[in-house]
PDB file of N, CA and C in Angstrom:
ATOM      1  N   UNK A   1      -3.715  48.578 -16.971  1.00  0.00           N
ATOM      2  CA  UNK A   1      -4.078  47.857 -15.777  1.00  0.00           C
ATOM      3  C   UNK A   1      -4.413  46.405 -16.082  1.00  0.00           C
ATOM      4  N   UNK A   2      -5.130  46.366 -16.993  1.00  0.00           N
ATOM      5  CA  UNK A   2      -5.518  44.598 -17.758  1.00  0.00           C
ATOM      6  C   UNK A   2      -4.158  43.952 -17.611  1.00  0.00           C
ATOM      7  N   UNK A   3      -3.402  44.580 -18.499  1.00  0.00           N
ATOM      8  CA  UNK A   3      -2.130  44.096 -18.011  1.00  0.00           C
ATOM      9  C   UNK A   3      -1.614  43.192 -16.445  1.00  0.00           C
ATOM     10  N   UNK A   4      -1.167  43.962 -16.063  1.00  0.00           N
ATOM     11  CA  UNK A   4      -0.831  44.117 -14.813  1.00  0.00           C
ATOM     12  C   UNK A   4      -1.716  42.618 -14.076  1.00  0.00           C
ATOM     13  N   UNK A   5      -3.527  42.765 -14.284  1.00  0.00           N
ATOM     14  CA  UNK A   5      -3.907  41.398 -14.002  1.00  0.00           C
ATOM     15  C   UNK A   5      -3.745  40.280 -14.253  1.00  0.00           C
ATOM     16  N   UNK A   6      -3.858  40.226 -15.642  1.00  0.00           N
ATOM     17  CA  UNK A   6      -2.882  39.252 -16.510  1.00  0.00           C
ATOM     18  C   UNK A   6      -1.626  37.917 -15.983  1.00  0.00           C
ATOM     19  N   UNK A   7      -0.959  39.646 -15.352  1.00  0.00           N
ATOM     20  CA  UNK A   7       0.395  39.313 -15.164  1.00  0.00           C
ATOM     21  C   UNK A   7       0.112  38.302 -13.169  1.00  0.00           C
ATOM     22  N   UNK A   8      -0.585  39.325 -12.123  1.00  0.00           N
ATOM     23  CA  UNK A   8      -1.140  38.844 -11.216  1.00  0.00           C
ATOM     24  C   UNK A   8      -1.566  37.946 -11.395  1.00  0.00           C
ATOM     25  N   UNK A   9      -2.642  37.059 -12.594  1.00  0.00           N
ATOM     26  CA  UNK A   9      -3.279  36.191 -12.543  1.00  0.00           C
ATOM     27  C   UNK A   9      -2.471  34.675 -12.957  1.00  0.00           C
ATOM     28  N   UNK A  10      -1.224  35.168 -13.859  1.00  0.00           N
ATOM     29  CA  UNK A  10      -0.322  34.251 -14.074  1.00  0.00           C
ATOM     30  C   UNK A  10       0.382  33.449 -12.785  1.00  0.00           C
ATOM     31  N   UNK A  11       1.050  35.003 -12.380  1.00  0.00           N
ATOM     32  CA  UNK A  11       1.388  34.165 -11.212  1.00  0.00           C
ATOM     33  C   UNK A  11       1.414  33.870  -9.757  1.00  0.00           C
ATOM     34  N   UNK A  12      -0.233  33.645  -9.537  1.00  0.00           N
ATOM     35  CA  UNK A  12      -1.206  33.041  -9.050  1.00  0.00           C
ATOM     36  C   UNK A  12      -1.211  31.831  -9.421  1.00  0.00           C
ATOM     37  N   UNK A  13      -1.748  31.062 -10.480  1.00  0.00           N
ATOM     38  CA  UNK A  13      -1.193  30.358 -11.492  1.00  0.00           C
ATOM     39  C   UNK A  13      -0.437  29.723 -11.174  1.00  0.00           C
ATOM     40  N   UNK A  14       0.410  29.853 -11.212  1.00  0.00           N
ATOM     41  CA  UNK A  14       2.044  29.221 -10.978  1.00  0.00           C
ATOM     42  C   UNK A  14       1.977  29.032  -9.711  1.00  0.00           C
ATOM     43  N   UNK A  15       1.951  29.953  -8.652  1.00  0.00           N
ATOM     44  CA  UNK A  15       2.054  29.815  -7.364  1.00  0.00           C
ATOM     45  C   UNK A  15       1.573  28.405  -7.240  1.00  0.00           C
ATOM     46  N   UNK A  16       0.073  28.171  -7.638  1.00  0.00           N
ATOM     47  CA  UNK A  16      -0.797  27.111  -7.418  1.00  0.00           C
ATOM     48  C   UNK A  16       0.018  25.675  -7.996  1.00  0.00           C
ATOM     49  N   UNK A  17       0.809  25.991  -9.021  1.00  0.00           N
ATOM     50  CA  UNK A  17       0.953  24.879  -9.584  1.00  0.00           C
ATOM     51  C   UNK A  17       2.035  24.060  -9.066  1.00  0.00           C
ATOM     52  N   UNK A  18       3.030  25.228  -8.695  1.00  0.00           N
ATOM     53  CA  UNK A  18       4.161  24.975  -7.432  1.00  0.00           C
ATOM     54  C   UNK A  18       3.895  24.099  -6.655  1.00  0.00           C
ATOM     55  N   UNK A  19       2.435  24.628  -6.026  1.00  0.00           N
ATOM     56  CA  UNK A  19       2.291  23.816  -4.427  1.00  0.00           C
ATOM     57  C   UNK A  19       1.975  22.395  -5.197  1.00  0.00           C
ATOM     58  N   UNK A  20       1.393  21.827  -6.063  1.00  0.00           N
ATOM     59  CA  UNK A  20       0.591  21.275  -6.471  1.00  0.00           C
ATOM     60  C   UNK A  20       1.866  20.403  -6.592  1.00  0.00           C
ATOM     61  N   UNK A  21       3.209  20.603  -7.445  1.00  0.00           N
ATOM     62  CA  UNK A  21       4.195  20.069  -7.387  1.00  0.00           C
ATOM     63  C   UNK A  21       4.647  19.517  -6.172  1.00  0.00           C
ATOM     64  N   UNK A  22       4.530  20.479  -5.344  1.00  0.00           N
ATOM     65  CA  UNK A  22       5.492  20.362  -4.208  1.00  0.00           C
ATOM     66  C   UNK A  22       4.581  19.482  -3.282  1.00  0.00           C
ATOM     67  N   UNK A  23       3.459  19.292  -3.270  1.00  0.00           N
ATOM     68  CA  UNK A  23       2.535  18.296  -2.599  1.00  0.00           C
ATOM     69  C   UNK A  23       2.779  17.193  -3.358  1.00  0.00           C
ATOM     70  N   UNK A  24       2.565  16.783  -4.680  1.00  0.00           N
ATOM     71  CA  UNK A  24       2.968  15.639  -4.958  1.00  0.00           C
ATOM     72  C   UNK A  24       4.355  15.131  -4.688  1.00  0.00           C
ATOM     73  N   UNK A  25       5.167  15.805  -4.771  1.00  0.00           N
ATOM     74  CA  UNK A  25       6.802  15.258  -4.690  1.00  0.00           C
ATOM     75  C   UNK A  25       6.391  14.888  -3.192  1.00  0.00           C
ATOM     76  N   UNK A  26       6.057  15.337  -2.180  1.00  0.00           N
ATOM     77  CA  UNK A  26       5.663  15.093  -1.159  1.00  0.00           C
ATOM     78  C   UNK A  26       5.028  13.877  -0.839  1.00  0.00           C
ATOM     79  N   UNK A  27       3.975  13.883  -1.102  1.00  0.00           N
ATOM     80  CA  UNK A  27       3.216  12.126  -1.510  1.00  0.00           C
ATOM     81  C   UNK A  27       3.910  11.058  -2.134  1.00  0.00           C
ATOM     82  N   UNK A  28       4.821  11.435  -3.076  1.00  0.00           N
ATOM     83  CA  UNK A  28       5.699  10.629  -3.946  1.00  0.00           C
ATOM     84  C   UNK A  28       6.841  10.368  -2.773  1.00  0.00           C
ATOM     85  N   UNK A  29       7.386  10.699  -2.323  1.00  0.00           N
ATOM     86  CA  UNK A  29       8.301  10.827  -1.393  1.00  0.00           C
ATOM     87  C   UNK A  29       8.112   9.862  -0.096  1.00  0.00           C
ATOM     88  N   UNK A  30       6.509  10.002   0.035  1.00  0.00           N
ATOM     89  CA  UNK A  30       6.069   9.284   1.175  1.00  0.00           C
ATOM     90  C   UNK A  30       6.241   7.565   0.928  1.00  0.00           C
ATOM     91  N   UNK A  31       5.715   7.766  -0.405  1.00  0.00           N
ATOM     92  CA  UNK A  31       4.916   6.358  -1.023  1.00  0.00           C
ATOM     93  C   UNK A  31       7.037   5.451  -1.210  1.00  0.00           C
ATOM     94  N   UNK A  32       7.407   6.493  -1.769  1.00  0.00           N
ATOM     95  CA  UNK A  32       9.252   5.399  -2.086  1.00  0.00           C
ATOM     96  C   UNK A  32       9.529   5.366  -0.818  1.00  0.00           C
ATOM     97  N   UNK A  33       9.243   6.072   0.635  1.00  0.00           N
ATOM     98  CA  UNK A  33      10.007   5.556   1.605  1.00  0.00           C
ATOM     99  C   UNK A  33       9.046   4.170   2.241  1.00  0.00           C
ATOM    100  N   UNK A  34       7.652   4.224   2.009  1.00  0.00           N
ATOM    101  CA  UNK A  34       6.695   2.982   2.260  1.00  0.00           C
ATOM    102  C   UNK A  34       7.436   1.864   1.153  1.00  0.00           C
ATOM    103  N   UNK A  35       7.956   1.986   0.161  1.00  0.00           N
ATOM    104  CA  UNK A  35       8.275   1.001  -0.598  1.00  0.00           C
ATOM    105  C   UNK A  35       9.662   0.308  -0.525  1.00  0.00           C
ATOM    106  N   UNK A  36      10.487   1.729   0.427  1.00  0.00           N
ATOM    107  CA  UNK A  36      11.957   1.120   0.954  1.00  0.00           C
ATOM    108  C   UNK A  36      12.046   0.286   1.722  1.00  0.00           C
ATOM    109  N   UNK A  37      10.514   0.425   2.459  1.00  0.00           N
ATOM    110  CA  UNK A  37      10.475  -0.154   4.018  1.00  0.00           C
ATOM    111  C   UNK A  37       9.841  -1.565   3.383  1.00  0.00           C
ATOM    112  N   UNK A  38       8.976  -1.953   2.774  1.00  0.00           N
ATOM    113  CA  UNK A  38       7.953  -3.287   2.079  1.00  0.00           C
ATOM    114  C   UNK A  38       9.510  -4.004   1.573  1.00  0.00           C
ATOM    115  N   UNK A  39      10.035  -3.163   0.837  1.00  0.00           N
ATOM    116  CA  UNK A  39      11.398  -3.683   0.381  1.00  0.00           C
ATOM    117  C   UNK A  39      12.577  -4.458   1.470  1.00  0.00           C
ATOM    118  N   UNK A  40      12.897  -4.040   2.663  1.00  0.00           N
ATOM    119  CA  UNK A  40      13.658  -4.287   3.651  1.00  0.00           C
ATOM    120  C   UNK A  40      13.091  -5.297   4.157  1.00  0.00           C
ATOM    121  N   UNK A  41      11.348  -5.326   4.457  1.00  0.00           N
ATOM    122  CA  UNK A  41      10.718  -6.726   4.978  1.00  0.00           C
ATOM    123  C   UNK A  41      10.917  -7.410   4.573  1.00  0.00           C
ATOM    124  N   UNK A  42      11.010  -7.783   2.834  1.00  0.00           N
ATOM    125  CA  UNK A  42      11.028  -8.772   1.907  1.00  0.00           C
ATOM    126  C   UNK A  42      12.336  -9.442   1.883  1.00  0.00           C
ATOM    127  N   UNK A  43      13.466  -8.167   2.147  1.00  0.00           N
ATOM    128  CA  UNK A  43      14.837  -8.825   2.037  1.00  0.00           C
ATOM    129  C   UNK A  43      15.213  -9.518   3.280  1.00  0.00           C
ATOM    130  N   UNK A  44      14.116  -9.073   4.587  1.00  0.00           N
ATOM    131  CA  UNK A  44      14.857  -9.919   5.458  1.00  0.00           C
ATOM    132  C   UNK A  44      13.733 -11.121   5.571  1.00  0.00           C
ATOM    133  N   UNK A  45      12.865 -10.962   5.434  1.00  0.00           N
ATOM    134  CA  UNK A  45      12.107 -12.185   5.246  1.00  0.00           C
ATOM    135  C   UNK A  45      13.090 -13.460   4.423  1.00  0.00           C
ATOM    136  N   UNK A  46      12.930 -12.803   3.000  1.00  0.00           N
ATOM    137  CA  UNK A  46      13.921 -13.843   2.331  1.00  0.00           C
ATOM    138  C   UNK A  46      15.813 -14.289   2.823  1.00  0.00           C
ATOM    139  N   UNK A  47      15.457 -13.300   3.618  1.00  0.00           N
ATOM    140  CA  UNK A  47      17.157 -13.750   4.533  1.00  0.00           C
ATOM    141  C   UNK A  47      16.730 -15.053   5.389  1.00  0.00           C
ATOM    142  N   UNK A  48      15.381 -15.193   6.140  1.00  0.00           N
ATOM    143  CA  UNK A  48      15.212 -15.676   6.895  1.00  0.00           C
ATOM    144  C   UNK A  48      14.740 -17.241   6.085  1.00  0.00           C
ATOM    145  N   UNK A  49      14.224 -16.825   5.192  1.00  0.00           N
ATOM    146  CA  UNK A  49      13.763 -18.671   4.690  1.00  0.00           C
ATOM    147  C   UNK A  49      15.203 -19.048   4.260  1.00  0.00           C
ATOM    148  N   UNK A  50      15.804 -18.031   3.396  1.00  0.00           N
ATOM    149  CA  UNK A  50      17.519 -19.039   2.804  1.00  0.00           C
ATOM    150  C   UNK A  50      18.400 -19.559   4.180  1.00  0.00           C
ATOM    151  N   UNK A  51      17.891 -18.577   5.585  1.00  0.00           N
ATOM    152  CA  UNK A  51      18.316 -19.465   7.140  1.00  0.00           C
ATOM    153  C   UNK A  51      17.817 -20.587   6.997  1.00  0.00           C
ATOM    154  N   UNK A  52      16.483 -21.006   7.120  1.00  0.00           N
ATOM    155  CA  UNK A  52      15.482 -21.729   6.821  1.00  0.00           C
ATOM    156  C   UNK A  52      16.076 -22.700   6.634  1.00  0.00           C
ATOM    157  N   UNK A  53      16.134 -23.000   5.325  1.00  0.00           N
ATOM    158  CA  UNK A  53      16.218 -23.588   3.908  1.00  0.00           C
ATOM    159  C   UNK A  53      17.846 -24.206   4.294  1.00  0.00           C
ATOM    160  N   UNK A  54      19.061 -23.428   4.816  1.00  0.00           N
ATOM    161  CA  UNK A  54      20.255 -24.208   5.347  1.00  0.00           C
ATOM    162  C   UNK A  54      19.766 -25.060   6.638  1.00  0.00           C
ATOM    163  N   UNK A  55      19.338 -24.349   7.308  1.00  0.00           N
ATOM    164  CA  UNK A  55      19.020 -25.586   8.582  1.00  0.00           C
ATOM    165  C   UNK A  55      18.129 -26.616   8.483  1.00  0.00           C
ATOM    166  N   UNK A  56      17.419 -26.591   7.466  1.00  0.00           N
ATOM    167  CA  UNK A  56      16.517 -28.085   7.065  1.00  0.00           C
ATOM    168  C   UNK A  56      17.153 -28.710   6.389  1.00  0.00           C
ATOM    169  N   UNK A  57      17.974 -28.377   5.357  1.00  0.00           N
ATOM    170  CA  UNK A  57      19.389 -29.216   4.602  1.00  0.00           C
ATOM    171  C   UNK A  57      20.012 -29.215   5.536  1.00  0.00           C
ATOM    172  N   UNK A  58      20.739 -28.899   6.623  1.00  0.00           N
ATOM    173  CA  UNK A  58      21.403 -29.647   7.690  1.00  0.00           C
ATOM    174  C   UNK A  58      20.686 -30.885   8.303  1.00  0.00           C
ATOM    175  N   UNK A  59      19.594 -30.565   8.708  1.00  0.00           N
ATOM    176  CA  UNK A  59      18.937 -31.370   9.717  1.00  0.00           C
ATOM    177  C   UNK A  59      18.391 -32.873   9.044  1.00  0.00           C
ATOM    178  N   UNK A  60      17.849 -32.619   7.543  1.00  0.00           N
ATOM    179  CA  UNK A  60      18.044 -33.806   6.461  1.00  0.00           C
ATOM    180  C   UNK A  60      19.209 -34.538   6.766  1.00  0.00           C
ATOM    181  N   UNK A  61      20.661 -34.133   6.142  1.00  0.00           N
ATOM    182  CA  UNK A  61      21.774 -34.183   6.561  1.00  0.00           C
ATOM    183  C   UNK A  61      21.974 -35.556   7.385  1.00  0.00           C
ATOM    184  N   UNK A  62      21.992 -34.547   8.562  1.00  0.00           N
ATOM    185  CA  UNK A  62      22.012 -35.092  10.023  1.00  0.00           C
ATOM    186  C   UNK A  62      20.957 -36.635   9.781  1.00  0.00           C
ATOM    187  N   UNK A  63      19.722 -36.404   9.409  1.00  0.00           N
ATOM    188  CA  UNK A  63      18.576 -37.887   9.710  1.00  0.00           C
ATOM    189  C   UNK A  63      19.645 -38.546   9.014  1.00  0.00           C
ATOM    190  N   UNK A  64      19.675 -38.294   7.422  1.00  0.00           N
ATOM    191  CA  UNK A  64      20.455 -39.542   6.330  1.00  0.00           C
ATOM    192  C   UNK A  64      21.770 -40.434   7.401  1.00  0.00           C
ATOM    193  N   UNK A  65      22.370 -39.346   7.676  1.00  0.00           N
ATOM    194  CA  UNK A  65      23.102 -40.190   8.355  1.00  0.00           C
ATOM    195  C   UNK A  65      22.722 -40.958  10.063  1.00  0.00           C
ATOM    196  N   UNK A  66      21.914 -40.551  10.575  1.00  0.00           N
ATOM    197  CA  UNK A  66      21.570 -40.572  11.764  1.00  0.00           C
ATOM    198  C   UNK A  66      20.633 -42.384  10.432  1.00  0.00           C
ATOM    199  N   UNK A  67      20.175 -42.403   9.974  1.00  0.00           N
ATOM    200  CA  UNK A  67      19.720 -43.517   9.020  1.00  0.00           C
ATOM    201  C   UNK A  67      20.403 -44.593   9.011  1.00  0.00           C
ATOM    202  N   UNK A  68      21.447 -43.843   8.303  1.00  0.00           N
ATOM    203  CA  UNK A  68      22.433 -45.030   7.922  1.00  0.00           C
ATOM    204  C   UNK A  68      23.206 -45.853   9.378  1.00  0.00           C
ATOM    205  N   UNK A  69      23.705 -45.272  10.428  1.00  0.00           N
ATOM    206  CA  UNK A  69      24.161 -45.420  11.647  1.00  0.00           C
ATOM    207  C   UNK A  69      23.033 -46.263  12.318  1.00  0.00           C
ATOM    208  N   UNK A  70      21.748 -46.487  12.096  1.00  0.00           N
ATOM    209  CA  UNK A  70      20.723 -47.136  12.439  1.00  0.00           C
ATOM    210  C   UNK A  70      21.141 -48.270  11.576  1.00  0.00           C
ATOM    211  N   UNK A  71      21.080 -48.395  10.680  1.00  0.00           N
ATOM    212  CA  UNK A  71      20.799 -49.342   9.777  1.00  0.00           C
ATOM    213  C   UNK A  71      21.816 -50.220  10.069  1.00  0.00           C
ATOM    214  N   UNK A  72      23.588 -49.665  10.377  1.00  0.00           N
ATOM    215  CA  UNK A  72      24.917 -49.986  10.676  1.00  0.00           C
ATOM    216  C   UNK A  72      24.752 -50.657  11.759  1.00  0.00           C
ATOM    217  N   UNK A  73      23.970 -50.368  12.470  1.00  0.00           N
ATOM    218  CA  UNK A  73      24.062 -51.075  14.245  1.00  0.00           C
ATOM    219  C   UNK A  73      22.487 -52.048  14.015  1.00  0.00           C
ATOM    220  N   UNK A  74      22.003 -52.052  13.386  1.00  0.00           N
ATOM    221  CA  UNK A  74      20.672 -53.076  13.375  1.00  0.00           C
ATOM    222  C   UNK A  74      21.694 -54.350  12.557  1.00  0.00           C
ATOM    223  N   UNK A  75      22.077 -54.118  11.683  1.00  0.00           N
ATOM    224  CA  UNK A  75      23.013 -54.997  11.034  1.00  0.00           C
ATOM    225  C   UNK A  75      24.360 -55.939  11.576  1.00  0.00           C
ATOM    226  N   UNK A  76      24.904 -54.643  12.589  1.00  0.00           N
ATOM    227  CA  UNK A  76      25.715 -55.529  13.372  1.00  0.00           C
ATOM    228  C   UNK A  76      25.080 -56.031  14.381  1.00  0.00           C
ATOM    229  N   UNK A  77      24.142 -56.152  15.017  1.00  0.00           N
ATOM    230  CA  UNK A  77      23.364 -56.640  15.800  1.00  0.00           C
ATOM    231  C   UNK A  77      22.713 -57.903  15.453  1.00  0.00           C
ATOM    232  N   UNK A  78      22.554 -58.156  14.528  1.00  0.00           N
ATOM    233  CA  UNK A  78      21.859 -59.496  13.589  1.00  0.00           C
ATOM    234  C   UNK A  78      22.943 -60.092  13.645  1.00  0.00           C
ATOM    235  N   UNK A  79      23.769 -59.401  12.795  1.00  0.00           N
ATOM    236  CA  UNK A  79      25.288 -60.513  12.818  1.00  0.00           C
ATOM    237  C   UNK A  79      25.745 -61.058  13.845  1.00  0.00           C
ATOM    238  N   UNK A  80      25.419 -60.251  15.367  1.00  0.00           N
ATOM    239  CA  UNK A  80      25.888 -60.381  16.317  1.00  0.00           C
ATOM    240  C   UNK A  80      25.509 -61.402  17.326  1.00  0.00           C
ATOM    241  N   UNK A  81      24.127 -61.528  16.791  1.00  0.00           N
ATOM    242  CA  UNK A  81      22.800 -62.473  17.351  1.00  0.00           C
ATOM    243  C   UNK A  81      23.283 -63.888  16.394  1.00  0.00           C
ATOM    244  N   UNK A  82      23.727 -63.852  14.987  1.00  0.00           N
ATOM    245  CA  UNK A  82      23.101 -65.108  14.307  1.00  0.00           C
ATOM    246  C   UNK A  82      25.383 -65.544  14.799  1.00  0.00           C
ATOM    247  N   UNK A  83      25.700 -64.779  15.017  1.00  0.00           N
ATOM    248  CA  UNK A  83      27.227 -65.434  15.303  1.00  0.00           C
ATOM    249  C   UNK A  83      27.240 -66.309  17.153  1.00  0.00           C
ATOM    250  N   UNK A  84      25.947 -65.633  17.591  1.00  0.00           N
ATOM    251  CA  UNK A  84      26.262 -66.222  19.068  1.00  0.00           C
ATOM    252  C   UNK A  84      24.655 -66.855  19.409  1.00  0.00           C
ATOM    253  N   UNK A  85      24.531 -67.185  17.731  1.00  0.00           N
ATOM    254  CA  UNK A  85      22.843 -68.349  17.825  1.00  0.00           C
ATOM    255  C   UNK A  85      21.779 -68.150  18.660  1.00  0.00           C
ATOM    256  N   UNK A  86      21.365 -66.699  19.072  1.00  0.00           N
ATOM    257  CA  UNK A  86      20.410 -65.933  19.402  1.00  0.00           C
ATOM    258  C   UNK A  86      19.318 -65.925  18.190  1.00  0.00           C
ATOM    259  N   UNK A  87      18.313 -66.390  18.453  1.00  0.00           N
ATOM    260  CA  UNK A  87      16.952 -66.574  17.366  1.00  0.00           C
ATOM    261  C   UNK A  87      16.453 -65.202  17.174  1.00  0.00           C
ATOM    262  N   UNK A  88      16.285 -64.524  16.482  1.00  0.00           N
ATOM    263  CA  UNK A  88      15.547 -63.628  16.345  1.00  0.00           C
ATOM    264  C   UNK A  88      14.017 -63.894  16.208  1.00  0.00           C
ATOM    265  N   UNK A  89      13.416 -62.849  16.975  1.00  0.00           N
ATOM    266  CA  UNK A  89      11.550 -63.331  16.817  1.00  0.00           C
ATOM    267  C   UNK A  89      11.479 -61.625  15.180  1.00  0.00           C
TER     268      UNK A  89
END
């Protein structure tokens, strides 16, 4: 009969250790799909600054020249003034 408990008490045992498995894979399971999801924020976050990051290098872009086109018409404008003897203040 000792036996026999032994054998009951083993696997009892086991039973326990099963769940014990099977609860962690469980928790573990939880925690990689929380980390798929932290992961997906990050990638679209960083999708969103490299958007970012092109439309402020456009919009730079755009001033430099929106600059220079200032600078082009202030220039012909002087020329335009000192060719038809308009004083500048």
């Amino acid at each position: 009969m000792e036996l026999q408990e032994q054998i009951n008490s083993l696997q009892s045992e086991i039973k326990g250790y099963k769940e014990q498995v099977s609860n962690i894979s469980a928790e573990r399971l939880a925690i990689d799909k929380q980390y798929v999801k932290k992961l997906q924020e990050c990638i679209q976050l960083e999708t969103s600054c490299i958007k970012h990051e092109i439309e402020i290098a456009k919009l730079k872009d755009e001033l430099k020249s929106l600059q220079v086109e200032n600078e082009t018409l202030k220039n012909s404008l002087s020329q335009l003034n000192k060719e038809s003897g308009f004083v500048e203040l």
